[in-house]
N, C-alpha and C. Protein backbone atom coordinates (compact mmCIF):
# COMPACT_ATOMS: atom_id res chain seq x y z
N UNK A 1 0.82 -1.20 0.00
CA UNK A 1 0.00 0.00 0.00
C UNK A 1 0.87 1.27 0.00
N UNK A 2 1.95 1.44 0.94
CA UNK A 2 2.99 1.94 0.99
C UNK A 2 3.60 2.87 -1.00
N UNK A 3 3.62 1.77 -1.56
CA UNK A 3 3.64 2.05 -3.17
C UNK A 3 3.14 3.04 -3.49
N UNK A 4 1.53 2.60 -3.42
CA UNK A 4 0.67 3.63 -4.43
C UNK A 4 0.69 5.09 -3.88
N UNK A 5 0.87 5.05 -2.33
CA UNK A 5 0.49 6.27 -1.91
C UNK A 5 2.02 7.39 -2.62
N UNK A 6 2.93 6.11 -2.37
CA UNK A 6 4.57 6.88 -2.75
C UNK A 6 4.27 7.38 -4.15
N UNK A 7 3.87 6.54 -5.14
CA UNK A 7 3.91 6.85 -6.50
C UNK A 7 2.68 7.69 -7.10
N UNK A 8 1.67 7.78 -6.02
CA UNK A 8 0.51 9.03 -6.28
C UNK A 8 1.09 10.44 -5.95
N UNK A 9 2.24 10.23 -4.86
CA UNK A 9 2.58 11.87 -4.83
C UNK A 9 4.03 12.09 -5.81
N UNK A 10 4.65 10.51 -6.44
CA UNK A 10 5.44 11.27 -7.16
C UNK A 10 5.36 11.22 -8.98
N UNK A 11 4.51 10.27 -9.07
CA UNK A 11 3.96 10.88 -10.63
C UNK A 11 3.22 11.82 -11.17
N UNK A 12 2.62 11.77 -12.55
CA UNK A 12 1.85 12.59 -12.81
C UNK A 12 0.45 13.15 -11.88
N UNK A 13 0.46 12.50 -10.88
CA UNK A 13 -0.91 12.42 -10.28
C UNK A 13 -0.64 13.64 -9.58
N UNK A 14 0.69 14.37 -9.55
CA UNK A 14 0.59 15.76 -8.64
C UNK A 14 -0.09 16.73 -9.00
N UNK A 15 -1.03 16.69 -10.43
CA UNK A 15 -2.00 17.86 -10.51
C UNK A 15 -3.24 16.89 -11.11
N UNK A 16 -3.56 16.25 -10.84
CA UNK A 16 -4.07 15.29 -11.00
C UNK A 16 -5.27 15.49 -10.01
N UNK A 17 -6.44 15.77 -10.36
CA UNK A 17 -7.79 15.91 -9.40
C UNK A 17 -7.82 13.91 -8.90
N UNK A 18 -8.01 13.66 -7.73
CA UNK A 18 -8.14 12.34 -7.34
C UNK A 18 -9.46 12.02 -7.50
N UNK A 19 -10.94 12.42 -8.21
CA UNK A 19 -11.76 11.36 -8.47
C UNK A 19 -11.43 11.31 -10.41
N UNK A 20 -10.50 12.15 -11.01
CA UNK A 20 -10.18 12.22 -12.36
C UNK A 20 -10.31 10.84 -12.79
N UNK A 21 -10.16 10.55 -13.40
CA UNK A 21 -9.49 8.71 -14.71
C UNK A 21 -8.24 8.89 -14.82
N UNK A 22 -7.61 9.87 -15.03
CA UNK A 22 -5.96 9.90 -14.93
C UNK A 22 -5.49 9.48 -13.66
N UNK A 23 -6.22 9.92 -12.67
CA UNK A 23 -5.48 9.38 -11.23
C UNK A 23 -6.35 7.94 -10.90
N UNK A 24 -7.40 7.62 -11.69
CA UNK A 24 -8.18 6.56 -11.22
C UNK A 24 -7.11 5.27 -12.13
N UNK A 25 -6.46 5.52 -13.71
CA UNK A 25 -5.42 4.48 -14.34
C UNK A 25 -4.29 4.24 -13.22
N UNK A 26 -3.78 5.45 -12.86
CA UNK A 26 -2.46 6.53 -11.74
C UNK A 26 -2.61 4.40 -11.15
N UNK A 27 -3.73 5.21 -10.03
CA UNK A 27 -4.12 3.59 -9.28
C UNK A 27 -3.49 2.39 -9.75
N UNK A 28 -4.63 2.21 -10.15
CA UNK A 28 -4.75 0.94 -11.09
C UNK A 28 -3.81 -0.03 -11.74
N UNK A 29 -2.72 1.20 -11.80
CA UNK A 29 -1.37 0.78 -12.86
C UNK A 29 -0.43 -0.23 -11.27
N UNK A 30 -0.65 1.43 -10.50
CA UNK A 30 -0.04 1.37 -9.52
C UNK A 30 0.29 -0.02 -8.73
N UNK A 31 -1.55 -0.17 -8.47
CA UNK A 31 -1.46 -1.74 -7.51
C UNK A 31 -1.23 -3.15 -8.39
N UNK A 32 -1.20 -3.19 -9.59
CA UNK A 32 -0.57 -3.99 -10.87
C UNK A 32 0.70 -4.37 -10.75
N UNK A 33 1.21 -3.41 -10.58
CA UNK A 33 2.66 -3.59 -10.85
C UNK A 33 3.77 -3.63 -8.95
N UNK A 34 2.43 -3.38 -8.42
CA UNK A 34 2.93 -3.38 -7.03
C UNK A 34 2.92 -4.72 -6.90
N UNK A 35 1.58 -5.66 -7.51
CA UNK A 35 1.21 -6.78 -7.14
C UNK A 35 2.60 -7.83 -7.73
N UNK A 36 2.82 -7.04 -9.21
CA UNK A 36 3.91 -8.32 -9.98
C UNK A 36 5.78 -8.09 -9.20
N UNK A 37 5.97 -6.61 -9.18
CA UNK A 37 7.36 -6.33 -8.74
C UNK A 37 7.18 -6.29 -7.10
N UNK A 38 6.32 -6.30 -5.98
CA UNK A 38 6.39 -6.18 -5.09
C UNK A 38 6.46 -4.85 -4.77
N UNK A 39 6.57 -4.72 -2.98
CA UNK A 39 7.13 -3.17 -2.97
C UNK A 39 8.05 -2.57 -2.68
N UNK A 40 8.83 -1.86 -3.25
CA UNK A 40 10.23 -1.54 -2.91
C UNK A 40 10.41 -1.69 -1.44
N UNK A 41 11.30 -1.90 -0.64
CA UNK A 41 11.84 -2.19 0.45
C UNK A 41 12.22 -0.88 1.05
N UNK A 42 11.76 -0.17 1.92
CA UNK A 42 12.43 1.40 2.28
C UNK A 42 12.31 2.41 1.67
N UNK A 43 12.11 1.96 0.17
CA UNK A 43 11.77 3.37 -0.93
C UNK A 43 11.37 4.30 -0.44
N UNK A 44 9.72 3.70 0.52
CA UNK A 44 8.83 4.75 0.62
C UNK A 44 9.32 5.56 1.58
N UNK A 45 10.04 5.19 2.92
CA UNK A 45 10.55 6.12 4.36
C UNK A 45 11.58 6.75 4.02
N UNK A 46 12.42 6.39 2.89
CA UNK A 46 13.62 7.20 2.25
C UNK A 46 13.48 8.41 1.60
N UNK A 47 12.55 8.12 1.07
CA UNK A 47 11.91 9.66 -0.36
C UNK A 47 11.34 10.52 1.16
N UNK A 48 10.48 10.19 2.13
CA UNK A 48 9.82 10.53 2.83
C UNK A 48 10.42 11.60 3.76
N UNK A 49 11.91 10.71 4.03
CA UNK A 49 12.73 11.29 4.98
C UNK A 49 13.69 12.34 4.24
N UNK A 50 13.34 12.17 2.83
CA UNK A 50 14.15 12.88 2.02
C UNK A 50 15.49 12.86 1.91
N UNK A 51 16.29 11.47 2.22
CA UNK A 51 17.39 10.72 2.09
C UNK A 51 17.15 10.50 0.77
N UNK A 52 18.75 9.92 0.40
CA UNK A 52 19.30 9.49 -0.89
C UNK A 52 18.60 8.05 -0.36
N UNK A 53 18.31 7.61 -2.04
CA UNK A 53 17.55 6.43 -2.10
C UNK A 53 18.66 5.26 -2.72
N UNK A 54 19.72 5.92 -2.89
CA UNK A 54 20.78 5.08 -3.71
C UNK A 54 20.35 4.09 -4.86
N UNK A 55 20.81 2.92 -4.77
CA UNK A 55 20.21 2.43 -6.02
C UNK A 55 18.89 2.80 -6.67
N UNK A 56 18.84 3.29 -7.97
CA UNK A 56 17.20 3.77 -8.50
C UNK A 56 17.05 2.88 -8.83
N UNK A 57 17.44 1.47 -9.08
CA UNK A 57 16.62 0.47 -9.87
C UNK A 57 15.46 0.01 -9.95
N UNK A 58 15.49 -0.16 -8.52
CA UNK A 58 13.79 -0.66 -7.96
C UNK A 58 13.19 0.61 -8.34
N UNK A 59 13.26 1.63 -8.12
CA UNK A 59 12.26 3.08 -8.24
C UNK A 59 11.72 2.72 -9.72
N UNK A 60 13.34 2.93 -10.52
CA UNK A 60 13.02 2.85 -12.08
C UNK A 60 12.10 1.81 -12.34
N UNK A 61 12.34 0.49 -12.30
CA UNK A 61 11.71 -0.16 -12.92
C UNK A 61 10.00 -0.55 -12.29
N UNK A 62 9.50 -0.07 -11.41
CA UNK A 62 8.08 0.42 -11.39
C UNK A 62 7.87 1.58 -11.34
N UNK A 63 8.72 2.70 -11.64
CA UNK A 63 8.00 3.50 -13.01
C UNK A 63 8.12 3.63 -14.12
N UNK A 64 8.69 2.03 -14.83
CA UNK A 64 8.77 1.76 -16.05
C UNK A 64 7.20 0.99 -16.38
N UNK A 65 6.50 0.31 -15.28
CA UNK A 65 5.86 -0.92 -15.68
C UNK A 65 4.88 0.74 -15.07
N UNK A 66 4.80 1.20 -14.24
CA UNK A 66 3.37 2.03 -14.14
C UNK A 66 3.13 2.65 -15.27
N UNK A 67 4.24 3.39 -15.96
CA UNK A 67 4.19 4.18 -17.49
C UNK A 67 3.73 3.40 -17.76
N UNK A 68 4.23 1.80 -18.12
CA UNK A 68 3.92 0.90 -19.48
C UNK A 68 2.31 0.48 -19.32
N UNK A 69 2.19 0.35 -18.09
CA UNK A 69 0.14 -0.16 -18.06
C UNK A 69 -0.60 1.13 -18.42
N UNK A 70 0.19 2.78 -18.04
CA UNK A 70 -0.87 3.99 -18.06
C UNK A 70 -0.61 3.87 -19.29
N UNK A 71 -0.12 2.83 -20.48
CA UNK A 71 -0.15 3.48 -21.72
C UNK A 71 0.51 4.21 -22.47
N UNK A 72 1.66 5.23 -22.22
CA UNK A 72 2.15 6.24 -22.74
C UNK A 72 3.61 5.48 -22.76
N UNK A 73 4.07 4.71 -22.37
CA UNK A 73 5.44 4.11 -22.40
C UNK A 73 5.54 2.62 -22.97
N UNK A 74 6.39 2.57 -24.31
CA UNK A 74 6.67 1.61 -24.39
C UNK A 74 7.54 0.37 -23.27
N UNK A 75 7.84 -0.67 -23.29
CA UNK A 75 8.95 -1.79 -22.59
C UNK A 75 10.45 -1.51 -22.58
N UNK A 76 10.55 -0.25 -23.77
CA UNK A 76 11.88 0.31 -24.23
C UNK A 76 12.39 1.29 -23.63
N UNK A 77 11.25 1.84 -22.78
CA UNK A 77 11.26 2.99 -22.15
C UNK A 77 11.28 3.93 -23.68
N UNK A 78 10.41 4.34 -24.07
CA UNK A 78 10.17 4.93 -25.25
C UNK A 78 8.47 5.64 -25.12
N UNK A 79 8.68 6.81 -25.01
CA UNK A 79 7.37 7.62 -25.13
C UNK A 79 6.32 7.48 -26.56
N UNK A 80 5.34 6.98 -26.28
CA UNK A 80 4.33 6.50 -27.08
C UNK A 80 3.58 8.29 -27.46
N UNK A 81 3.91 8.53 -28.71
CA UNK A 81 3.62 10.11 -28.75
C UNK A 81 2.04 10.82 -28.41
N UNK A 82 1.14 9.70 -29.47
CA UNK A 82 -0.07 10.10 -29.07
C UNK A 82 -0.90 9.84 -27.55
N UNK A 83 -0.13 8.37 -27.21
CA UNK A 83 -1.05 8.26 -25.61
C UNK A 83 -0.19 9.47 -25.18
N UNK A 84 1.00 9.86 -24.88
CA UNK A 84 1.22 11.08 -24.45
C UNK A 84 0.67 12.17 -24.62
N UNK A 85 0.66 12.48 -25.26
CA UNK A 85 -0.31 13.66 -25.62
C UNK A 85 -1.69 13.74 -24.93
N UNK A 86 -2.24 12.47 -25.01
CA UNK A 86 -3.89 12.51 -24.57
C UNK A 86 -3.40 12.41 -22.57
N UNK A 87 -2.56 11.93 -22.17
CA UNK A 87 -2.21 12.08 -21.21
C UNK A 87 -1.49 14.17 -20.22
N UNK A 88 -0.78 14.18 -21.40
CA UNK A 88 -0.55 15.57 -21.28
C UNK A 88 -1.85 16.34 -21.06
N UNK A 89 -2.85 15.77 -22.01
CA UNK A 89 -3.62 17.26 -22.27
C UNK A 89 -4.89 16.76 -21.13
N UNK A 90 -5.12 15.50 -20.52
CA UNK A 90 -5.12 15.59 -19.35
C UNK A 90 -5.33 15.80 -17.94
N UNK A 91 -3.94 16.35 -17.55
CA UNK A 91 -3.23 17.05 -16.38
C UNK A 91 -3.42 18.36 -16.45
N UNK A 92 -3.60 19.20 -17.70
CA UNK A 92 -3.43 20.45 -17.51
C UNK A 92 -3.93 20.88 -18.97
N UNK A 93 -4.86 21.99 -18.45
CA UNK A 93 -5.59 22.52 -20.06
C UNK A 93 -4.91 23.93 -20.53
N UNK A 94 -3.69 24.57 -19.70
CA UNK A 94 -2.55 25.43 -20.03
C UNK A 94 -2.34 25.10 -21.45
N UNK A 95 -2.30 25.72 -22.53
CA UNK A 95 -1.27 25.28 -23.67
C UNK A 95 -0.04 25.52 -24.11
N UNK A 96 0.25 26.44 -22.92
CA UNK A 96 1.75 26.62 -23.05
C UNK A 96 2.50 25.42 -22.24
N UNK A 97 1.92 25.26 -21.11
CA UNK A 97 2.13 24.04 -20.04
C UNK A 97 2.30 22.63 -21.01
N UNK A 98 1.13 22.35 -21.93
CA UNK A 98 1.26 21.29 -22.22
C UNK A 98 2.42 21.35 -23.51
N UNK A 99 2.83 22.03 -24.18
CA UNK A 99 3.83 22.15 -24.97
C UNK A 99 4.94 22.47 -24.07
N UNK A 100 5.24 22.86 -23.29
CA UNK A 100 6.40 22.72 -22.85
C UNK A 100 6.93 21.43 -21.89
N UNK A 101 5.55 20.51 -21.31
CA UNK A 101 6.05 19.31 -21.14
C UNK A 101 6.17 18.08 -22.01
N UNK A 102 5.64 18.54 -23.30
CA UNK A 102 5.72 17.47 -24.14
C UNK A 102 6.97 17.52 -24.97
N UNK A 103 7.74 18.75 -25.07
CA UNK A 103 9.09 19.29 -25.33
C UNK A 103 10.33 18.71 -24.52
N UNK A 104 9.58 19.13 -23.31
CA UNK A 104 10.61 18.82 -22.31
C UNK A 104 10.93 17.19 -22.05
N UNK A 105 9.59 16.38 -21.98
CA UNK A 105 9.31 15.30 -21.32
C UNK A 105 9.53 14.35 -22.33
N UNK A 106 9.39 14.76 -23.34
CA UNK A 106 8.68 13.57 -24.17
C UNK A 106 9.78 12.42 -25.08
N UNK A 107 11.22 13.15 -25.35
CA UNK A 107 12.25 12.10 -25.63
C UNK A 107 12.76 11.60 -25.10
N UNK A 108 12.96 10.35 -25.52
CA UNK A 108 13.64 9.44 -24.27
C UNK A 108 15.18 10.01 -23.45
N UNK A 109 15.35 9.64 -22.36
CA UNK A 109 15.81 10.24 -21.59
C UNK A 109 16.59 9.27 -20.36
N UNK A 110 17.59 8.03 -21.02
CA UNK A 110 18.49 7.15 -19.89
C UNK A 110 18.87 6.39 -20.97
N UNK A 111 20.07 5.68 -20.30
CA UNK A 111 20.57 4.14 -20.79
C UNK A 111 19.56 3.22 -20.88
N UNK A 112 18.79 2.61 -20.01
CA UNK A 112 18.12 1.68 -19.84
C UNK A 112 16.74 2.15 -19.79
N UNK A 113 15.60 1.08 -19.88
CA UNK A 113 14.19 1.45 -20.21
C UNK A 113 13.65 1.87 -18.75
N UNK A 114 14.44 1.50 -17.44
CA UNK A 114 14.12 1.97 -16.32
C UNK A 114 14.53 3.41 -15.70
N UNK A 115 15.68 3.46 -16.32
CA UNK A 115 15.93 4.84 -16.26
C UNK A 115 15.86 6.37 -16.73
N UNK A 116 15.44 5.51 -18.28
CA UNK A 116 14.09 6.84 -18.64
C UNK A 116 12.65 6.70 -18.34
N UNK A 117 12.33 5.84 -17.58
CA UNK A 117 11.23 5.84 -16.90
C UNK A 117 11.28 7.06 -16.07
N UNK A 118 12.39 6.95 -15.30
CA UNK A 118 12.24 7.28 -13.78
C UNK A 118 12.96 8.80 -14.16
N UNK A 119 13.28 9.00 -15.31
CA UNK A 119 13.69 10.74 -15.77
C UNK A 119 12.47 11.12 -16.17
N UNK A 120 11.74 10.11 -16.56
CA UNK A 120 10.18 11.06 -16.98
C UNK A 120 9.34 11.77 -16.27
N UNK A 121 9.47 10.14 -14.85
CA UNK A 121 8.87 11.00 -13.72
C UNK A 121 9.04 11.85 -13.62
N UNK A 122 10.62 12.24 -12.98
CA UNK A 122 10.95 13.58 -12.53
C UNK A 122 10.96 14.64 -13.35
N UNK A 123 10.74 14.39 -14.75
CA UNK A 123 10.94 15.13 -15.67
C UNK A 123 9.21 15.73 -15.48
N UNK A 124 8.09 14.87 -15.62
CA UNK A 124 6.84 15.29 -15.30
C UNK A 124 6.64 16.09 -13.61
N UNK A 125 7.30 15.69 -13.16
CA UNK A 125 7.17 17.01 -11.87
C UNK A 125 7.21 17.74 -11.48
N UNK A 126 8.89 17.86 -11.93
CA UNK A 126 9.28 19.24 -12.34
C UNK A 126 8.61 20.52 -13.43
N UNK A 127 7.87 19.93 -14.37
CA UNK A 127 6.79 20.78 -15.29
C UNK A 127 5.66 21.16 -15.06
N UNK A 128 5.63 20.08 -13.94
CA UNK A 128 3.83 19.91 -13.75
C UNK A 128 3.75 21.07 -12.02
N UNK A 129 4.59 21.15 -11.37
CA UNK A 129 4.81 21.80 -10.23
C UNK A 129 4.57 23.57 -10.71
């Protein structure tokens, strides 16, 4: 449980109205992939305590599989342009907002498919804040 609440305040769900469908997939994806990868071990009291989380792997790779169920992320870690978009537009009916996170956000962004996962996140937070 620990998970969803961690990954509702650090994905897209930060402007995210909570009875929306964006935060109702947010969920959904959430307890999916909580159920197949488990839940990170400490993740959640680390981010919390606002300590270094050291290894991102575990982070990355369930917010590789939450992207990949909300749709907008390929297995490659590869931004799927149009579910992005319908995801962008969303979060926020700004149109400068949504062009500048789809600019910002939207090319891939790591070595591995977990680690542009987990730049997207932060990459969506930082825009969306």
């Amino acid at each position: 449980m620990k998970i969803l609440i961690f990954f509702g305040l650090i994905l897209t769900a930060v402007k995210v109205d909570s009875s929306s469908h964006e935060f109702e997939r947010l969920m959904d994806a959430s307890a999916g992939c909580e159920a197949e990868l488990g839940e990170p071990k400490d993740l959640f009291e680390k981010m919390k305590r606002g300590e270094d989380i050291g290894d991102v792997t575990e982070a990355g790779e369930m917010a590789l599989c939450i992207n990949v169920k909300m749709g907008h992320m390929s297995q490659k870690g590869e931004i799927l342009p149009h579910e992005f978009k319908n995801h962008v537009n969303a979060l926020t009916e700004d149109k400068e907002k949504r062009k500048e996170i789809m600019e910002n956000c939207g090319p891939k962004n790591g070595k591995t498919p977990a680690e542009a996962a987990l730049n997207f996140v932060k990459c969506m937070q930082k825009h969306l804040h």
